[in-house]
C-alpha atoms as a PDB file:
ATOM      1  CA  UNK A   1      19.511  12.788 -27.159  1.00  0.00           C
ATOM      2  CA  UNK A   2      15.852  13.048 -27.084  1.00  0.00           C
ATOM      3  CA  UNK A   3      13.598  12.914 -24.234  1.00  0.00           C
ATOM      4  CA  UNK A   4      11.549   9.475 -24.816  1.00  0.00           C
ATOM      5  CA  UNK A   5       8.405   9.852 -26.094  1.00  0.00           C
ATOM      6  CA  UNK A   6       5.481   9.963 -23.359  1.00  0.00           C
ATOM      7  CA  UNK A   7       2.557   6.991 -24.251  1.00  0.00           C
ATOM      8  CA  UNK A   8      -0.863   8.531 -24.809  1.00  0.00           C
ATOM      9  CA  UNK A   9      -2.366   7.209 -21.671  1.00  0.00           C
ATOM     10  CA  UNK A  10      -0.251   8.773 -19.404  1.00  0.00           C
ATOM     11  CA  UNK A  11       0.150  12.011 -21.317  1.00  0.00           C
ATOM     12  CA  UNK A  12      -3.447  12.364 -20.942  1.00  0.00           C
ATOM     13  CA  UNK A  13      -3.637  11.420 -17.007  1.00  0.00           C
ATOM     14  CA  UNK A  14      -0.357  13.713 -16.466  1.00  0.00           C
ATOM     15  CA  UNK A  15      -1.954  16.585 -18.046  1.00  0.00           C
ATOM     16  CA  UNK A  16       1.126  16.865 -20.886  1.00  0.00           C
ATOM     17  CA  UNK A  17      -1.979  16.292 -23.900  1.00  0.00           C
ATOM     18  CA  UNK A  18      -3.552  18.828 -22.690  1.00  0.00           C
ATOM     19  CA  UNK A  19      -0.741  21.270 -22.256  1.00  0.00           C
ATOM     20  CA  UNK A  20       0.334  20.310 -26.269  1.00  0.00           C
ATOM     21  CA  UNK A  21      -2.563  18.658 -27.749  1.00  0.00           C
ATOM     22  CA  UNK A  22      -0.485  19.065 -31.006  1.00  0.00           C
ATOM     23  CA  UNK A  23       2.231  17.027 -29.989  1.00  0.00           C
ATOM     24  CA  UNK A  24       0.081  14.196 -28.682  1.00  0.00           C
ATOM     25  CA  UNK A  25      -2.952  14.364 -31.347  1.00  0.00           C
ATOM     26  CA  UNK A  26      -2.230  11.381 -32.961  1.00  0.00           C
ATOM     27  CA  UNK A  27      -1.082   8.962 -30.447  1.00  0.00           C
ATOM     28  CA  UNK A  28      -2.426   5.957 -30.656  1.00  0.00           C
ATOM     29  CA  UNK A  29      -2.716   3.139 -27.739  1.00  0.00           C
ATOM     30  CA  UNK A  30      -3.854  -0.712 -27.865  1.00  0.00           C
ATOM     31  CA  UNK A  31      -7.636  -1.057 -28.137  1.00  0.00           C
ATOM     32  CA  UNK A  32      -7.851  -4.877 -27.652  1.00  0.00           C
ATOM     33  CA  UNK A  33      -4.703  -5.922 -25.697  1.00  0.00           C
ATOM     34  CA  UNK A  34      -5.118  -9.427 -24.672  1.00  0.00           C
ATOM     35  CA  UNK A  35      -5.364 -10.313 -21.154  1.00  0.00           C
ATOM     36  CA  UNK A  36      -2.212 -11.241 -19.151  1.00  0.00           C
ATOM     37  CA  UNK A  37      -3.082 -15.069 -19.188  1.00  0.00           C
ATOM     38  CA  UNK A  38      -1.857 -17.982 -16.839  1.00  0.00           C
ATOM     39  CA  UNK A  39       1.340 -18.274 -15.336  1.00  0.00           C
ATOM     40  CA  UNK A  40       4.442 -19.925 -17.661  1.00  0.00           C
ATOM     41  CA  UNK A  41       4.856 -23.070 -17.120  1.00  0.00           C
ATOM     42  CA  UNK A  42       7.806 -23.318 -15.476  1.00  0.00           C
ATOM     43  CA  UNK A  43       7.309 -21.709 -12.709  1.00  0.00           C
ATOM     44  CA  UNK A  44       7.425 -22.994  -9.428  1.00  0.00           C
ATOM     45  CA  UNK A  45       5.216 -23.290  -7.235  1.00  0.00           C
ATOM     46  CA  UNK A  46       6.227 -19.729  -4.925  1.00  0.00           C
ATOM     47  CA  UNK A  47       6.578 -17.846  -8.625  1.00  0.00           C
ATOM     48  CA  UNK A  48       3.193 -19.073  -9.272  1.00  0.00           C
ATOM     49  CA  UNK A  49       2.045 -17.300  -5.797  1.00  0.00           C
ATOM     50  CA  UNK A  50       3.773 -14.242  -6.618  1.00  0.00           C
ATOM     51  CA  UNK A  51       2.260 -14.458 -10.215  1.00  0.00           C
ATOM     52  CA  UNK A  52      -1.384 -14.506  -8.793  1.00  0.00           C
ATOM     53  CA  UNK A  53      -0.703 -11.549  -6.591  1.00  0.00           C
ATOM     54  CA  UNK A  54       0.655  -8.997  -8.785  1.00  0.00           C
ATOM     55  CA  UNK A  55      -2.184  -9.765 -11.335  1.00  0.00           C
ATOM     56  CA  UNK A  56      -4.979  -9.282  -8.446  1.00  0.00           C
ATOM     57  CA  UNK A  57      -2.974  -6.300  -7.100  1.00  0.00           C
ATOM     58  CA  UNK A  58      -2.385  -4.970 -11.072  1.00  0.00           C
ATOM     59  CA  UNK A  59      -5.774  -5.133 -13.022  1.00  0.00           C
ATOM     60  CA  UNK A  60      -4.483  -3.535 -15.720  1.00  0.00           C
ATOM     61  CA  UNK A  61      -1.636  -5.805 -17.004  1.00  0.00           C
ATOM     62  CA  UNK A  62      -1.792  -7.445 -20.271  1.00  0.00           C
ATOM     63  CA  UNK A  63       0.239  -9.421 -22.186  1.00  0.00           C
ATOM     64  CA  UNK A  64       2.412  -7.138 -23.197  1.00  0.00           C
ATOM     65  CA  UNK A  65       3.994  -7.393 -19.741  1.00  0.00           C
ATOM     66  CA  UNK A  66       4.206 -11.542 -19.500  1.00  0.00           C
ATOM     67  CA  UNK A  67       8.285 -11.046 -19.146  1.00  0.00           C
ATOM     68  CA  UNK A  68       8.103  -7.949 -17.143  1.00  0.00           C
ATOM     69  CA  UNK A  69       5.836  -9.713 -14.806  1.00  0.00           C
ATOM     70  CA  UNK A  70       7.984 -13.245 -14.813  1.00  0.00           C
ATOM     71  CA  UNK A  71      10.902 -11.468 -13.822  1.00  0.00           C
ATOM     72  CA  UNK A  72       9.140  -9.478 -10.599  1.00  0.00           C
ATOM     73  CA  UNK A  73       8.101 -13.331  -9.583  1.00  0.00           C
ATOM     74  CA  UNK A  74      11.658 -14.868  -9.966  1.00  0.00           C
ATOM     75  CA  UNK A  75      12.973 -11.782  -7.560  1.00  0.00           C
ATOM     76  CA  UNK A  76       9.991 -11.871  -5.318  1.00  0.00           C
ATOM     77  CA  UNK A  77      10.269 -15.426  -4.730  1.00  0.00           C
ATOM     78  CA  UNK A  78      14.020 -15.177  -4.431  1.00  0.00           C
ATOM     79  CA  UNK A  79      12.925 -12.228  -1.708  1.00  0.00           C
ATOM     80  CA  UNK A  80      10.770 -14.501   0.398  1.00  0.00           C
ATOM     81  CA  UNK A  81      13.813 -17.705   0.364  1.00  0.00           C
ATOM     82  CA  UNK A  82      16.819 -15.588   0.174  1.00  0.00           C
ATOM     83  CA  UNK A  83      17.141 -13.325   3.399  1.00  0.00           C
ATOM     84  CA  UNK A  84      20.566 -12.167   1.984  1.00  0.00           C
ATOM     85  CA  UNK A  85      19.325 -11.096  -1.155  1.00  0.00           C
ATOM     86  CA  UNK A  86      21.395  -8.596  -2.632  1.00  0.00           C
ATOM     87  CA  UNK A  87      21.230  -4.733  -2.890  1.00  0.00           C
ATOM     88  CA  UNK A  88      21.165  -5.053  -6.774  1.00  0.00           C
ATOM     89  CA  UNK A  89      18.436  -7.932  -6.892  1.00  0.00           C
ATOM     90  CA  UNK A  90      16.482  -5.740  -5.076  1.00  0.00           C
ATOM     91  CA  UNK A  91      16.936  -2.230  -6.643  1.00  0.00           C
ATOM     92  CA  UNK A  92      16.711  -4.525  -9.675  1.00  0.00           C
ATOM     93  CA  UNK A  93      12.845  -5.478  -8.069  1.00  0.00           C
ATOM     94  CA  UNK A  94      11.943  -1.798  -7.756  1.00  0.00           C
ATOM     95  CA  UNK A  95      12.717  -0.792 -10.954  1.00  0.00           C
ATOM     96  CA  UNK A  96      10.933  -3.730 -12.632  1.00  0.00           C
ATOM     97  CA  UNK A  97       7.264  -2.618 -10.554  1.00  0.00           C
ATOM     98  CA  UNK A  98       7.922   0.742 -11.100  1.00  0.00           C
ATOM     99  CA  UNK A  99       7.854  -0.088 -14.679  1.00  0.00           C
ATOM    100  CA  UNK A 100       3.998  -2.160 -14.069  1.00  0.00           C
ATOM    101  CA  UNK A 101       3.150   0.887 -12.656  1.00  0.00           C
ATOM    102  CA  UNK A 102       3.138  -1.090  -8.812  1.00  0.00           C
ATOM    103  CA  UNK A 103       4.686   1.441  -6.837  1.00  0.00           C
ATOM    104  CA  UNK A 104       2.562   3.968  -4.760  1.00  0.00           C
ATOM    105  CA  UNK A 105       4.443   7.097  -6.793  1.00  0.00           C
ATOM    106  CA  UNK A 106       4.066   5.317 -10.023  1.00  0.00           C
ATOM    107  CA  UNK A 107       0.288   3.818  -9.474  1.00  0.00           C
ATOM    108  CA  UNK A 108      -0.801   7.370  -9.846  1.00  0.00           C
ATOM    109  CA  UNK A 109       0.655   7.511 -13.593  1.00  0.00           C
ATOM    110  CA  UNK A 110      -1.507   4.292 -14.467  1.00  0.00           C
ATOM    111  CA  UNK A 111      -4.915   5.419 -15.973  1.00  0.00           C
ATOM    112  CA  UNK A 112      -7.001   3.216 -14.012  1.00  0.00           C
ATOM    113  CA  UNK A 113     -10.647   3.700 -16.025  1.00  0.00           C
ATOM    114  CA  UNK A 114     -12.427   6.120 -15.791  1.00  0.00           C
ATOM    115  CA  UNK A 115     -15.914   5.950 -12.982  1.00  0.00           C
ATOM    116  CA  UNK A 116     -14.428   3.805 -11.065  1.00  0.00           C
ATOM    117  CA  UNK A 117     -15.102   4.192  -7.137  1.00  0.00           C
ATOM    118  CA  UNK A 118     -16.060   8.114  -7.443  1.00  0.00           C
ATOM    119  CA  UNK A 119     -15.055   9.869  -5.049  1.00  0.00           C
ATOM    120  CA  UNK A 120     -18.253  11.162  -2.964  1.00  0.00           C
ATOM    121  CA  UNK A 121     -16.864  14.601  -2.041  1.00  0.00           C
ATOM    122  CA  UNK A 122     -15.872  15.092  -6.030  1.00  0.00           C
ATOM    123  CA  UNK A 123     -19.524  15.291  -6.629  1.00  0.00           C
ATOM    124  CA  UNK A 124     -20.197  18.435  -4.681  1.00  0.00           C
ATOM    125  CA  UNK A 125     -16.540  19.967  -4.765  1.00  0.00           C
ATOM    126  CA  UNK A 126     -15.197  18.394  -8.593  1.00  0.00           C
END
């Protein structure tokens, strides 16, 4: 079976576009993906909470990720209820961020924008 195929954005960040800028030349990505929106409507009222964080903690979710991002609020408000939350609910949590790119590992695969907060010492030693 095939590897899957690596999106443009993160080839580029990862350095893989420029190790084969064949393979990657004509990868295209959203231009105008629309914003993530408002919560669904029903949610309660601790989904809603977990909603608003993720979206201030994840600028860069759109609404391609709606579900993805329901599901992390039904677990994360089952986390904050549900002290016996199980192994699999959770693991099942991990994977679902790691997918928004919300993880500290997988954070570093998200092209965040370009400019953004330089880095003072990058302007003598970049």
């Amino acid at each position: 079976m095939a590897n899957p195929r690596t999106p443009a954005a993160k080839a580029k960040v990862s350095g893989a576009a420029a190790k084969n800028p064949k393979r990657h030349k004509d990868r295209k990505t959203p231009k105008k993906a629309r914003p993530i929106g408002p919560p669904y409507k029903g949610m309660t009222k601790e989904q809603i909470a977990v909603w608003r964080e993720q979206v201030e903690n994840m600028p860069w979710l759109h609404a391609g990720h709606r579900l993805l991002l329901r599901q992390v609020c039904i677990l994360g408000a089952r986390m904050e209820t549900d002290p016996e939350m199980g192994v699999s609910a959770m693991q099942a949590l991990g994977s679902l961020l790691s997918k928004l790119g919300a993880t500290p590992v997988d954070e570093t695969k998200v092209n965040h924008g370009e400019g953004e907060d330089d880095d003072e010492d990058e302007k003598h030693f970049g």
